[in-house]
N, C-alpha and C. Protein backbone atom coordinates (compact mmCIF):
# COMPACT_ATOMS: atom_id res chain seq x y z
N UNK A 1 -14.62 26.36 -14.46
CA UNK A 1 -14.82 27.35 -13.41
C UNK A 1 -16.26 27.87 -13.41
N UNK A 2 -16.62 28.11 -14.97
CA UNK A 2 -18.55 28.36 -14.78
C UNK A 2 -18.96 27.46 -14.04
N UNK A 3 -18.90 26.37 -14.33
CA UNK A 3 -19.96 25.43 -13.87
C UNK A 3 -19.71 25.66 -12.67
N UNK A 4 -18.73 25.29 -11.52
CA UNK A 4 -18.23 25.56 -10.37
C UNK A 4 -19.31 26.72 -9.87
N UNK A 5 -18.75 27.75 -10.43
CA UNK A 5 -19.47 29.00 -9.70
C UNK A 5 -21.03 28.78 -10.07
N UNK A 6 -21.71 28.61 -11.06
CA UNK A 6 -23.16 28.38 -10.99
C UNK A 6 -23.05 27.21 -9.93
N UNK A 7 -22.84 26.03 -9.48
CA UNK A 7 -23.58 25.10 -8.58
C UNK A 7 -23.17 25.74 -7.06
N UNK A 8 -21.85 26.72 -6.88
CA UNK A 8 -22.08 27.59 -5.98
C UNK A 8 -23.16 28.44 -5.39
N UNK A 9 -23.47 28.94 -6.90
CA UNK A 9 -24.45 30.25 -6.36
C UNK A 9 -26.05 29.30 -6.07
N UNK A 10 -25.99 28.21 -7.22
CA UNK A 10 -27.22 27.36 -6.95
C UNK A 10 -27.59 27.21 -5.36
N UNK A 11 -26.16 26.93 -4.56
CA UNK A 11 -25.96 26.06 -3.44
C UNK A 11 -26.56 27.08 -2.50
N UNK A 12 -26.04 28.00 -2.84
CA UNK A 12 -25.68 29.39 -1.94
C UNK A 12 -27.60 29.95 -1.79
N UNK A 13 -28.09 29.87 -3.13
CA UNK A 13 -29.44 30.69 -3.08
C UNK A 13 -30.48 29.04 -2.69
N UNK A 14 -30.45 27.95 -2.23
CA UNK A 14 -31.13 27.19 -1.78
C UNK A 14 -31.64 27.62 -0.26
N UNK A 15 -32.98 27.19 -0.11
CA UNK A 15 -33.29 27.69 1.44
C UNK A 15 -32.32 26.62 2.53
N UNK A 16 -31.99 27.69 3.92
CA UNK A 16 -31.51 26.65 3.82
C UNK A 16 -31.37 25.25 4.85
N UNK A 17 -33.06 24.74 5.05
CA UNK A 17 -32.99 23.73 5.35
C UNK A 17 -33.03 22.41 4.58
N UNK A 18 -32.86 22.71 3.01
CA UNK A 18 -32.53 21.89 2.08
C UNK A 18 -31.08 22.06 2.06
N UNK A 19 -30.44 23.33 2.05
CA UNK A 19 -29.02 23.43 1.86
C UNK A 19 -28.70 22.02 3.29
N UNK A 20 -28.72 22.02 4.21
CA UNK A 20 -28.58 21.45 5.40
C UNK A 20 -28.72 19.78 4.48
N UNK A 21 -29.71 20.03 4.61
CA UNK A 21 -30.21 18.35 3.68
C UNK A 21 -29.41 17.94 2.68
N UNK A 22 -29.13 18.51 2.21
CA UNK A 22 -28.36 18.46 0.92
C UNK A 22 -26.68 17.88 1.23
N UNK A 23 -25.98 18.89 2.34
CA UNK A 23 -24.99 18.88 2.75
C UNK A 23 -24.86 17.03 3.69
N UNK A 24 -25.99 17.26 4.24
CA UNK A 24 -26.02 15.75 5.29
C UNK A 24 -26.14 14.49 3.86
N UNK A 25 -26.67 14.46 3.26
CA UNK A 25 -27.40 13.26 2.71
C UNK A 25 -25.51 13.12 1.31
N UNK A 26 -24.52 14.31 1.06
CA UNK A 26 -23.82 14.27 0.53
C UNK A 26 -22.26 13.69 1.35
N UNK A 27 -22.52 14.16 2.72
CA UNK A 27 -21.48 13.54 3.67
C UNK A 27 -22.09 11.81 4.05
N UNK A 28 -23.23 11.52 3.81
CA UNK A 28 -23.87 9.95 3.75
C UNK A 28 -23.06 9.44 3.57
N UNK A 29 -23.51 9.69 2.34
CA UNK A 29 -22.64 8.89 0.91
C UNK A 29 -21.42 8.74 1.03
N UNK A 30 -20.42 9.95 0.96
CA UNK A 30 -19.19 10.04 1.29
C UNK A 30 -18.43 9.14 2.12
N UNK A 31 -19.49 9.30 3.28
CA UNK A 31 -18.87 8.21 4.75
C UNK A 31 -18.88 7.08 4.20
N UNK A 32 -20.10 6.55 3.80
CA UNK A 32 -20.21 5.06 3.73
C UNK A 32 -19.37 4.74 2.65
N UNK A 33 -19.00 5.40 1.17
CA UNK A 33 -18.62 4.53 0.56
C UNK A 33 -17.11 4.38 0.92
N UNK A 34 -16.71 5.48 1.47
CA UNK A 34 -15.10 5.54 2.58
C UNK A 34 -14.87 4.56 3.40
N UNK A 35 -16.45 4.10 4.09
CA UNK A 35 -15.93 2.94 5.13
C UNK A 35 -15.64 1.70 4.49
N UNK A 36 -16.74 1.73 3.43
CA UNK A 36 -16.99 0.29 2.59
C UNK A 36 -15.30 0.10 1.81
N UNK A 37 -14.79 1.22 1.53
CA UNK A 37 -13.62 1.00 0.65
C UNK A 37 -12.30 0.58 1.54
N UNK A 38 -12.10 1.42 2.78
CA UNK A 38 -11.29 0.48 3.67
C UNK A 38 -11.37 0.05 4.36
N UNK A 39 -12.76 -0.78 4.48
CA UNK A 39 -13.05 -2.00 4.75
C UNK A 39 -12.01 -3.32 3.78
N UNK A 40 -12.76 -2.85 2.68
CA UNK A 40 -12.23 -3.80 1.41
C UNK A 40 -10.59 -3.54 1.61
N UNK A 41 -9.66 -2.72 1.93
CA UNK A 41 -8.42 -2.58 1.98
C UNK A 41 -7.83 -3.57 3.05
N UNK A 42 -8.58 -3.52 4.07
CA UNK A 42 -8.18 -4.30 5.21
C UNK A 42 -8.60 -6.08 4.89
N UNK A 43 -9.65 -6.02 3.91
CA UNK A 43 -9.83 -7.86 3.80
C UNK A 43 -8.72 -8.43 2.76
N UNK A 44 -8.51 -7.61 2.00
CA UNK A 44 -7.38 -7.87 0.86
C UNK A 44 -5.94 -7.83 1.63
N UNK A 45 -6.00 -7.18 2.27
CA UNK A 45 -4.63 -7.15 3.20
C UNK A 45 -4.43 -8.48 3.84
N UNK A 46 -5.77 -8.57 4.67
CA UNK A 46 -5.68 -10.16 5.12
C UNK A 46 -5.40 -11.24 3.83
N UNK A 47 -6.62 -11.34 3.57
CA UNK A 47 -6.05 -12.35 2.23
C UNK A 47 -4.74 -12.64 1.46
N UNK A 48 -4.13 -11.61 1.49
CA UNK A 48 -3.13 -11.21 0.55
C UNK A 48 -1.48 -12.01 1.62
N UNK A 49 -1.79 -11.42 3.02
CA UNK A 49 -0.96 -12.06 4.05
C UNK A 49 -0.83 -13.31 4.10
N UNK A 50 -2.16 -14.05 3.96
CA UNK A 50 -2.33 -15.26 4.19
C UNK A 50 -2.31 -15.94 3.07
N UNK A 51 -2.86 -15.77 1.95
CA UNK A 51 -2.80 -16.54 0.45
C UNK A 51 -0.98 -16.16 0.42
N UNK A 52 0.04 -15.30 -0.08
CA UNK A 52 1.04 -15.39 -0.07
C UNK A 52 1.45 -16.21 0.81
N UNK A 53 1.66 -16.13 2.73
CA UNK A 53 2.26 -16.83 3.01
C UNK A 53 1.99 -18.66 3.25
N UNK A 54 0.84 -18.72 2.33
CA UNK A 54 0.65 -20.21 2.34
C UNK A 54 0.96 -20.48 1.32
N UNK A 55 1.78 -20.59 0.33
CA UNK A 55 2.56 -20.23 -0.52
C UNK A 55 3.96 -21.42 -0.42
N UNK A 56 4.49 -21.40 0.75
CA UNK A 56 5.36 -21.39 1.52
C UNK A 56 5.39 -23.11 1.83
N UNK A 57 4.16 -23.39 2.05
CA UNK A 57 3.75 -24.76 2.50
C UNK A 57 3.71 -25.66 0.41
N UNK A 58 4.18 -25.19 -0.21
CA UNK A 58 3.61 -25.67 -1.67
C UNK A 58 5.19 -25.37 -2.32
N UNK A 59 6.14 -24.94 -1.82
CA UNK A 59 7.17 -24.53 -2.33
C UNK A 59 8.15 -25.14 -1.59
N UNK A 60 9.20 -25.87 -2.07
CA UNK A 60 10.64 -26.40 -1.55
C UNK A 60 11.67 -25.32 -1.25
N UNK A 61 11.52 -25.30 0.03
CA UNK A 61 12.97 -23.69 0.13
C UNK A 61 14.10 -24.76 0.99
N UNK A 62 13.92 -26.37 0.61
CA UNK A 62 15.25 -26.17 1.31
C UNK A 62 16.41 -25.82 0.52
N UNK A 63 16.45 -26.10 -0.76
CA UNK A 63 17.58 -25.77 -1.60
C UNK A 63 17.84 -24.03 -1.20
N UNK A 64 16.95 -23.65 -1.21
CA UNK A 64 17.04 -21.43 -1.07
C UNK A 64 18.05 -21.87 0.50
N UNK A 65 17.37 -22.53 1.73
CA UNK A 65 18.16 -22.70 3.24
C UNK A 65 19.58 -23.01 2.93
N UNK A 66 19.74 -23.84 1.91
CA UNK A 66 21.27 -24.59 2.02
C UNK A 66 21.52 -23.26 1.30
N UNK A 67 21.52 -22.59 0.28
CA UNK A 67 22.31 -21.17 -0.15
C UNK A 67 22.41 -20.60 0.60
N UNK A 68 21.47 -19.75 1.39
CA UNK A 68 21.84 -19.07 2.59
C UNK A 68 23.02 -19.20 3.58
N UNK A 69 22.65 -20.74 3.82
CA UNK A 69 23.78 -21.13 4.77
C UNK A 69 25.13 -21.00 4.53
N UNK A 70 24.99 -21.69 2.87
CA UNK A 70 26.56 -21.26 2.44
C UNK A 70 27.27 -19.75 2.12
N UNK A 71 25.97 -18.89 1.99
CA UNK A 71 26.66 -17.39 2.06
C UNK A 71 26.62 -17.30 3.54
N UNK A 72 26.21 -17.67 4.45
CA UNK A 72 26.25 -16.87 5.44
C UNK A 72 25.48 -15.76 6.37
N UNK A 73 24.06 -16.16 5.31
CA UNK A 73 22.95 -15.77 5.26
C UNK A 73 21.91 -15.77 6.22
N UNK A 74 22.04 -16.62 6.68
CA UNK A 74 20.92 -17.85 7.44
C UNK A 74 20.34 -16.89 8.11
N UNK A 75 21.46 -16.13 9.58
CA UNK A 75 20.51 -15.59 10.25
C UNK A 75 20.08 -14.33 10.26
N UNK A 76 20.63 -13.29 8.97
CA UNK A 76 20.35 -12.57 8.39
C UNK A 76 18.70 -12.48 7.90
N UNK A 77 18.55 -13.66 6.77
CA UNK A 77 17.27 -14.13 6.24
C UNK A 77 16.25 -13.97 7.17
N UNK A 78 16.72 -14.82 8.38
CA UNK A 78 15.49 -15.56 9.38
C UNK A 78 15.02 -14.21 10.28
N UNK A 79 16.71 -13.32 10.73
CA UNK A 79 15.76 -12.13 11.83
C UNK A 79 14.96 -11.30 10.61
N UNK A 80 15.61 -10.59 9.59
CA UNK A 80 14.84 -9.69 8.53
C UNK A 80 13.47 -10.94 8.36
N UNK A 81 13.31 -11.43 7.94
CA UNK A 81 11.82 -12.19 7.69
C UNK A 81 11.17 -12.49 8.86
N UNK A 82 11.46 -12.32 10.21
CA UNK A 82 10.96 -11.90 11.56
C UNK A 82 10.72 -10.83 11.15
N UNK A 83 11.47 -9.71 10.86
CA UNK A 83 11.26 -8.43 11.17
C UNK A 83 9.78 -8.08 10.44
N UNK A 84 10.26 -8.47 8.76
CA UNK A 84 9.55 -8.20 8.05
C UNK A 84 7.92 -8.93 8.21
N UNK A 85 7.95 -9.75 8.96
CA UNK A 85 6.35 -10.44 9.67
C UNK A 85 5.83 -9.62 10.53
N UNK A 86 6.63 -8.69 11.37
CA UNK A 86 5.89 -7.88 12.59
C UNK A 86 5.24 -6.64 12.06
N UNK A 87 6.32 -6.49 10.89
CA UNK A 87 6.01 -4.85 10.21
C UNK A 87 4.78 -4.89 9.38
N UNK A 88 4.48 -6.13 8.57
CA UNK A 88 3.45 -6.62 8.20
C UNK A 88 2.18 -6.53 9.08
N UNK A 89 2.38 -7.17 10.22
CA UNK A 89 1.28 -7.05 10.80
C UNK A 89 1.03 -6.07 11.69
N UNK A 90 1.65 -4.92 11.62
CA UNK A 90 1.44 -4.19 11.82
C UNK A 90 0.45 -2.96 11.18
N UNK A 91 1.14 -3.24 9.63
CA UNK A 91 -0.01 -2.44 8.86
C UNK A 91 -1.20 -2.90 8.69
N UNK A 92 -1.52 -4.60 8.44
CA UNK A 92 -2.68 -4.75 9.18
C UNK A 92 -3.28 -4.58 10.48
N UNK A 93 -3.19 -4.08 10.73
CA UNK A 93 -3.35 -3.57 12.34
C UNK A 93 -3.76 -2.02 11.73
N UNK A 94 -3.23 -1.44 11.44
CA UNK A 94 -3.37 0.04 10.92
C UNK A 94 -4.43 -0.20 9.77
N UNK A 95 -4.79 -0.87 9.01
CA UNK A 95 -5.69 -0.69 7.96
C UNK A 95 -6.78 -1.26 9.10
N UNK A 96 -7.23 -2.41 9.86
CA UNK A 96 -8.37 -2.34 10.58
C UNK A 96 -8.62 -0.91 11.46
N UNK A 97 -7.34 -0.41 12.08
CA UNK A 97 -7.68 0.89 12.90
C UNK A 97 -8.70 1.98 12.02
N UNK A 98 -7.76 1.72 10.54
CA UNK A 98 -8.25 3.34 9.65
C UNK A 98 -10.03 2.64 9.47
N UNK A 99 -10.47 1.66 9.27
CA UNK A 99 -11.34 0.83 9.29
C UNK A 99 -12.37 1.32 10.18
N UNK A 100 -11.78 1.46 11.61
CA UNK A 100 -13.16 1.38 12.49
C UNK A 100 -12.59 3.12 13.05
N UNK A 101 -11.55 3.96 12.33
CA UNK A 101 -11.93 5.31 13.00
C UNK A 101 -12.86 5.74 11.72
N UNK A 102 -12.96 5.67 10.60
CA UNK A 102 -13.34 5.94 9.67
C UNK A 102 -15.33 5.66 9.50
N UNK A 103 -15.33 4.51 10.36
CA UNK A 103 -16.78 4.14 10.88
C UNK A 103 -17.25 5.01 11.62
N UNK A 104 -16.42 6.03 12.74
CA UNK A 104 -17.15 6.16 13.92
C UNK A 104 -17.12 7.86 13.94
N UNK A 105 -16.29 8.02 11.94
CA UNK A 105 -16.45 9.42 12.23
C UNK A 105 -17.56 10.04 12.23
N UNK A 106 -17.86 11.32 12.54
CA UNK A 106 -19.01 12.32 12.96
C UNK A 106 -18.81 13.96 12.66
N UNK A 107 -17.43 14.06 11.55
CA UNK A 107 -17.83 15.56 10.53
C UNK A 107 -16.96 14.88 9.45
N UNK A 108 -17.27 16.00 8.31
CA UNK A 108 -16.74 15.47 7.34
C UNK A 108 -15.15 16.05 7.06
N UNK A 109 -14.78 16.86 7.98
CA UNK A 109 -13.00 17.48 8.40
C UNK A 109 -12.49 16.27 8.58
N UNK A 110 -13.20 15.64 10.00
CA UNK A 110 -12.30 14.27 10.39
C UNK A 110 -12.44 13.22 9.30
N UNK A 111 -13.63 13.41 8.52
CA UNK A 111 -13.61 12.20 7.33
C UNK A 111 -12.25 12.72 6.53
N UNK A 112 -11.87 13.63 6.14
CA UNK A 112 -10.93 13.91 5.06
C UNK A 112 -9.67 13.54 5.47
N UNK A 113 -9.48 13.92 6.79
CA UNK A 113 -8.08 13.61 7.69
C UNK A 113 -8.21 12.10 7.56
N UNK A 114 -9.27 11.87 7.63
CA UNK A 114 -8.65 9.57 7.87
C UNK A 114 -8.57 8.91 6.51
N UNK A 115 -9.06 9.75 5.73
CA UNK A 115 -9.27 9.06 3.96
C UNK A 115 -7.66 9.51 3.52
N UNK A 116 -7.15 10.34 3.97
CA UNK A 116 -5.47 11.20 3.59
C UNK A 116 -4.82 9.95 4.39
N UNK A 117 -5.31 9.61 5.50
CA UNK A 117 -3.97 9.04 6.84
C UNK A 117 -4.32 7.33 6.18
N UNK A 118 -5.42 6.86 5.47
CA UNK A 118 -5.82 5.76 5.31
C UNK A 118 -4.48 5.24 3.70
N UNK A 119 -4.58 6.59 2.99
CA UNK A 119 -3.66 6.29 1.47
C UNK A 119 -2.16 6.04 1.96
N UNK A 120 -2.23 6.89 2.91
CA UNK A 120 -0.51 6.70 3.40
C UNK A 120 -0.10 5.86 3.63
N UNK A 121 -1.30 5.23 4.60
CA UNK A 121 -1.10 3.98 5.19
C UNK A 121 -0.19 2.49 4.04
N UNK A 122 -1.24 2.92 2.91
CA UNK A 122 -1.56 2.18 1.79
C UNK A 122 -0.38 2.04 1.24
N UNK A 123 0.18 3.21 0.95
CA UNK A 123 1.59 3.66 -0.04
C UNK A 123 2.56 3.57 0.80
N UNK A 124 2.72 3.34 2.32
CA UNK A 124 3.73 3.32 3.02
C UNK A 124 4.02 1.65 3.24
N UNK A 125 2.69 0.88 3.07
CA UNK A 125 2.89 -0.72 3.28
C UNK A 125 3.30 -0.76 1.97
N UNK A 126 2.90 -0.26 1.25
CA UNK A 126 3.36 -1.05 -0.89
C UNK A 126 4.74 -0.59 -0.65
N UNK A 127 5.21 0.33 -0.03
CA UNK A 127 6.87 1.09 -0.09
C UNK A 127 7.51 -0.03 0.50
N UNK A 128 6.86 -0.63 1.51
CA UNK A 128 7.52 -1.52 2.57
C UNK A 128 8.05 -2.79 1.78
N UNK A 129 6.75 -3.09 1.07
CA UNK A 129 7.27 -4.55 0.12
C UNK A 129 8.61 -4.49 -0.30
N UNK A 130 8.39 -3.29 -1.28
CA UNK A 130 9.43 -2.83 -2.44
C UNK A 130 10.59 -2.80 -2.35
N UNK A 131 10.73 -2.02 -0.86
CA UNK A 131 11.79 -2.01 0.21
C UNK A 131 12.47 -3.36 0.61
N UNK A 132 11.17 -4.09 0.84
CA UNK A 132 12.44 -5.10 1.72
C UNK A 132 12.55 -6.21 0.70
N UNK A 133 11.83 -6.32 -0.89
CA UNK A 133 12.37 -7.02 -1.62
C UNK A 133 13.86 -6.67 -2.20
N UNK A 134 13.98 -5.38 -2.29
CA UNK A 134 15.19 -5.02 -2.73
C UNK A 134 16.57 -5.17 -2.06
N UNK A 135 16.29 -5.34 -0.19
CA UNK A 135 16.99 -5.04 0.50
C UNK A 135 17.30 -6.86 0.24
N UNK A 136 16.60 -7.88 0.36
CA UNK A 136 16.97 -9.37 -0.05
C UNK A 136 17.78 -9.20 -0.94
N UNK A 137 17.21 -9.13 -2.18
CA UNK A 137 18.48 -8.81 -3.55
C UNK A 137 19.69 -8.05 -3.25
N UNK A 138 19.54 -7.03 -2.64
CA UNK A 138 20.98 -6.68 -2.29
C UNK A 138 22.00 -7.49 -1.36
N UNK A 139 21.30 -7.70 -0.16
CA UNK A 139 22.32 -8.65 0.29
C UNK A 139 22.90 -10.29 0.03
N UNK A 140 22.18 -10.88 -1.08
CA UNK A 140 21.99 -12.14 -1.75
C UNK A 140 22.87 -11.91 -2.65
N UNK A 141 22.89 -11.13 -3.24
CA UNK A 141 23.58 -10.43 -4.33
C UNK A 141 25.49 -10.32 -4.17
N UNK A 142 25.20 -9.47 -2.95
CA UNK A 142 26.50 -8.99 -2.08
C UNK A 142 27.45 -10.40 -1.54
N UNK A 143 26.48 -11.05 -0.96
CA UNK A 143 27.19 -12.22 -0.42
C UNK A 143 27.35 -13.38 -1.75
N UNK A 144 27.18 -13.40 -2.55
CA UNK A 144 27.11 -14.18 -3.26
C UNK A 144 28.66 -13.92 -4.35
N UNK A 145 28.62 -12.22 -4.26
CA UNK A 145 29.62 -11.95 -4.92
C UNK A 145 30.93 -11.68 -3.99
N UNK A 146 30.95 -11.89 -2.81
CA UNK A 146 31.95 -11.82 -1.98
C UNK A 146 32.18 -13.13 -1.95
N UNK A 147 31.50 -14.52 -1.98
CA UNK A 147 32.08 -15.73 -1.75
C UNK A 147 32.34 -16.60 -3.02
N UNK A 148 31.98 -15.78 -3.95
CA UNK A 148 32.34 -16.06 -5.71
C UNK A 148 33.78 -14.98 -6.42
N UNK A 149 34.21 -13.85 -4.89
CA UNK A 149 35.02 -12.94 -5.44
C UNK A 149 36.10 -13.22 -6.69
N UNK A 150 37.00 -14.23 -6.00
CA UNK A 150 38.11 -14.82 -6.83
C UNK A 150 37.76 -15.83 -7.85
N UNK A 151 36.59 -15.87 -8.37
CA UNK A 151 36.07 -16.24 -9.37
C UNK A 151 35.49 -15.49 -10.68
N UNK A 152 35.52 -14.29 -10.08
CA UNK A 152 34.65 -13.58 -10.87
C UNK A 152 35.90 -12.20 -11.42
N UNK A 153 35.72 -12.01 -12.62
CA UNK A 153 36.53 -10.61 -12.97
C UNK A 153 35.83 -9.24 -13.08
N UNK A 154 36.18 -8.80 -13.47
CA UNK A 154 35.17 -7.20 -12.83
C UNK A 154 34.15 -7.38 -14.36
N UNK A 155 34.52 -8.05 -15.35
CA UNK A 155 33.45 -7.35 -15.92
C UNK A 155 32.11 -8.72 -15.97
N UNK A 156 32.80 -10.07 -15.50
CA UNK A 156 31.36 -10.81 -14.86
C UNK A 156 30.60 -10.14 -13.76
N UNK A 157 31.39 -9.42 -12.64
CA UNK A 157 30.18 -9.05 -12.10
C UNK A 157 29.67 -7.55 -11.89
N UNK A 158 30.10 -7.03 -13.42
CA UNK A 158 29.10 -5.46 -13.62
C UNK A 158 27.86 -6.28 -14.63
N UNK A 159 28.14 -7.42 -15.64
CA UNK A 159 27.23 -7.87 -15.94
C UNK A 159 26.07 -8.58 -15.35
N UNK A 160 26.46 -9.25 -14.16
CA UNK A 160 26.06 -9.75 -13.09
C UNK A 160 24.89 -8.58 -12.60
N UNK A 161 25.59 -8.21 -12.26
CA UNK A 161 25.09 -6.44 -11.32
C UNK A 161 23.94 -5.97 -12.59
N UNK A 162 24.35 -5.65 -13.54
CA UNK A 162 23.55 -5.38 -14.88
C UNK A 162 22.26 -6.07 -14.88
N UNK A 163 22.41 -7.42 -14.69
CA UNK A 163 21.55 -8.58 -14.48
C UNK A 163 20.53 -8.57 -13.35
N UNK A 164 21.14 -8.73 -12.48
CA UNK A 164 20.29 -9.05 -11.34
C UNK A 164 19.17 -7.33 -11.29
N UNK A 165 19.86 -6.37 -11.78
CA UNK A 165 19.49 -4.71 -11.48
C UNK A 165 17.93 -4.88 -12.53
N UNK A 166 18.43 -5.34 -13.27
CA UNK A 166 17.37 -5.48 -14.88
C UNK A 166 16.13 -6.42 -14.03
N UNK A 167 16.29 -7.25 -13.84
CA UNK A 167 15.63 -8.53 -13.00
C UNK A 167 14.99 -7.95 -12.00
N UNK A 168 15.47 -7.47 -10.89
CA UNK A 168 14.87 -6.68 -9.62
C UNK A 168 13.49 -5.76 -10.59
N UNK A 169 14.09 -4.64 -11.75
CA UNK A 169 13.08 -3.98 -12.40
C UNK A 169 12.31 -4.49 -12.39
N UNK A 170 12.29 -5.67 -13.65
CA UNK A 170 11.22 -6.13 -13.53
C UNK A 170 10.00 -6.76 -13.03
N UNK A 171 10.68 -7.55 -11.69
CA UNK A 171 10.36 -7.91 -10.58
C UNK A 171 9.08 -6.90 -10.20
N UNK A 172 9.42 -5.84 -9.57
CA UNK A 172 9.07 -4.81 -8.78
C UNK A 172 7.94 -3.87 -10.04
N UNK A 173 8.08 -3.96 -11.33
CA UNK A 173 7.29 -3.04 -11.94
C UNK A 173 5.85 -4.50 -12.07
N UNK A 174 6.06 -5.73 -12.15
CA UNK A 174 5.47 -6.58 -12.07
C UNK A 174 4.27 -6.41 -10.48
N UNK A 175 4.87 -6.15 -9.63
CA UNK A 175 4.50 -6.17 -8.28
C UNK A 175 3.99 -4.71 -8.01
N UNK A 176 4.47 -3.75 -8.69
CA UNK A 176 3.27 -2.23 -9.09
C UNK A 176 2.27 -2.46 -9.68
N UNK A 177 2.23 -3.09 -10.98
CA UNK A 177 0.93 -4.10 -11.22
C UNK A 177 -0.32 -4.28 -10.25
N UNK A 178 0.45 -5.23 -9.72
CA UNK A 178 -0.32 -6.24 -8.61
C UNK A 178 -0.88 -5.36 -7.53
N UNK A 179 -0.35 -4.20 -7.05
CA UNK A 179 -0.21 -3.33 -5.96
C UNK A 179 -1.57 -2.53 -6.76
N UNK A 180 -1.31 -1.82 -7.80
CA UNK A 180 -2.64 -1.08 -8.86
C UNK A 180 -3.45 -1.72 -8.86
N UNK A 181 -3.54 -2.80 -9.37
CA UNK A 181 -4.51 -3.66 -9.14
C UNK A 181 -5.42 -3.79 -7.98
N UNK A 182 -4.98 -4.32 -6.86
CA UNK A 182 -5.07 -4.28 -5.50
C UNK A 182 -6.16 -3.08 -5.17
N UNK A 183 -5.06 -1.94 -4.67
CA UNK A 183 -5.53 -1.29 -3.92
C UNK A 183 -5.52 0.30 -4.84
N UNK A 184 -5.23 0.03 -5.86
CA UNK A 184 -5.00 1.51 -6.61
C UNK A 184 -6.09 1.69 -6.90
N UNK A 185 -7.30 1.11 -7.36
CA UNK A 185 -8.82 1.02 -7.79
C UNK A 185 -9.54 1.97 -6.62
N UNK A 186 -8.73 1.28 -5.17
CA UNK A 186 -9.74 1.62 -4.30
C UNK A 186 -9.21 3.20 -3.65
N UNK A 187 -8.01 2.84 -3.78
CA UNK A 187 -7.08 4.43 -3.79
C UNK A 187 -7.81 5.72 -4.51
N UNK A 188 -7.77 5.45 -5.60
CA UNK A 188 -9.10 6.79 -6.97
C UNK A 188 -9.85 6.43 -5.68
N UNK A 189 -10.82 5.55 -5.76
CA UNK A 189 -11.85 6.07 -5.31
C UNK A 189 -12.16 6.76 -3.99
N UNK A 190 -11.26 6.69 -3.07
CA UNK A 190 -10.94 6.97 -1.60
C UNK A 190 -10.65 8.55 -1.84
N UNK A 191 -9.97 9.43 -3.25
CA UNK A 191 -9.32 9.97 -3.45
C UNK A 191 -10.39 10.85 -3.79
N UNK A 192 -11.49 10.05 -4.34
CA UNK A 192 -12.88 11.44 -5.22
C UNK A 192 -13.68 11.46 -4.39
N UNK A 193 -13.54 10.28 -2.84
CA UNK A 193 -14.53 10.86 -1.99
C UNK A 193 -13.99 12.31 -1.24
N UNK A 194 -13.00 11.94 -1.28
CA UNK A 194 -11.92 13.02 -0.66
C UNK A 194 -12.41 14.39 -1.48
N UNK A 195 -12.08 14.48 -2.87
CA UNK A 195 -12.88 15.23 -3.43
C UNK A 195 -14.45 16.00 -3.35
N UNK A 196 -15.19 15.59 -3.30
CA UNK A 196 -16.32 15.51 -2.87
C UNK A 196 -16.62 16.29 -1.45
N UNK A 197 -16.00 15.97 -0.54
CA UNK A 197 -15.72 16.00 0.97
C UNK A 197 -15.22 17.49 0.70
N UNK A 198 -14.37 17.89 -0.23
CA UNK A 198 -13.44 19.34 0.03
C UNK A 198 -14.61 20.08 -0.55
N UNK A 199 -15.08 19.71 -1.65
CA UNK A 199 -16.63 20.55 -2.20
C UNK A 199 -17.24 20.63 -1.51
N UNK A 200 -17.92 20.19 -0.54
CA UNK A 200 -18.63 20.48 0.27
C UNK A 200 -18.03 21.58 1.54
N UNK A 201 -17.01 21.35 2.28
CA UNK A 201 -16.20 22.26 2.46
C UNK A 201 -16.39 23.22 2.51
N UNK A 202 -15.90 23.87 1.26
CA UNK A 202 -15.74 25.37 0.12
C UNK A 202 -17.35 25.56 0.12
N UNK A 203 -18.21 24.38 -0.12
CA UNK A 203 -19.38 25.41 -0.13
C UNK A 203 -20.60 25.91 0.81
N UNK A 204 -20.14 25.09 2.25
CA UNK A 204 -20.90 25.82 3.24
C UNK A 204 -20.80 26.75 3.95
């Protein structure tokens, strides 16, 4: 809190067409390294769309098609993985938007509002993954144990359930990883410009 209040009063007793200077040349910085960072959010997004779904072309899913079919799956799979392609590109769509409002801002209020609306963005697409990987496992899961019913006794499929639940974990804490990795680096840093941005704030 000293230090705080001395670079206050520092701030405060500067003349003040340096205070002015000071304030501009600190919202610079701020902007640019904000744009530069979701910039980088939006190329990884691409990449990430496109390296995964070429993926696809290197992998045999007809054996995964014939399971489906036999649960009953098929067109379950095919509209949700429609769905889940539009929703996708949608948040790319939203990370170029936060991209070029974030370029064209002109105070540092509206910078703070798009660096807040830019993380959401971020944490609402990583929610999305998480989401609709789980929502596969559940219904794969479901149908699998409805057309295995009279095969199975209750305590194969709480172990089952036990199983696949343990598996999904790990799955998904694997893919928080990947997600930290990603975009959590650029998240902090989006987060201390944000910082920065409120100091300045408080002290003009």
């Amino acid at each position: 809190m000293d230090s705080l209040d001395n670079y206050k009063k520092a701030w405060d007793n500067q003349p003040e067409e340096k205070h002015k200077f000071s304030a501009l040349e600190i919202y610079k910085l701020a902007h640019s390294k904000s744009a530069s960072i979701v910039k980088w959010i939006f190329i990884i997004g691409i990449l990430e769309f496109v390296i995964l779904n070429s993926l696809s072309f290197f992998v045999d899913t007809k054996s995964s098609d014939i399971l489906f079919k036999e649960m009953g799956l098929e067109s379950t799979i095919l509209y949700s993985t429609a769905a889940a392609y539009v929703i996708l590109f949608y948040f790319l769509v939203l990370f170029y938007l936060n991209y070029k409002r974030i370029s064209t801002t002109d105070s540092s209020t509206e910078l703070m509002k798009k660096i807040i609306n830019t993380r959401k963005t971020v944490r609402n697409y990583v929610l999305f993954n998480f989401s609709y990987l789980a929502f596969v496992v559940l219904v794969v899961t479901g149908a699998y144990i409805n057309i295995n019913f009279n095969d199975l006794d209750t305590k194969k499929i709480i172990i089952m359930l036990l199983t696949v639940f343990a598996l999904t974990l790990i799955i998904l804490g694997v893919l928080w990883l990947f997600y930290q990795l990603l975009y959590g680096i650029l998240l902090r840093k989006l987060k201390n410009n944000y910082k920065e941005l409120a100091k300045l704030e408080n002290l003009e």
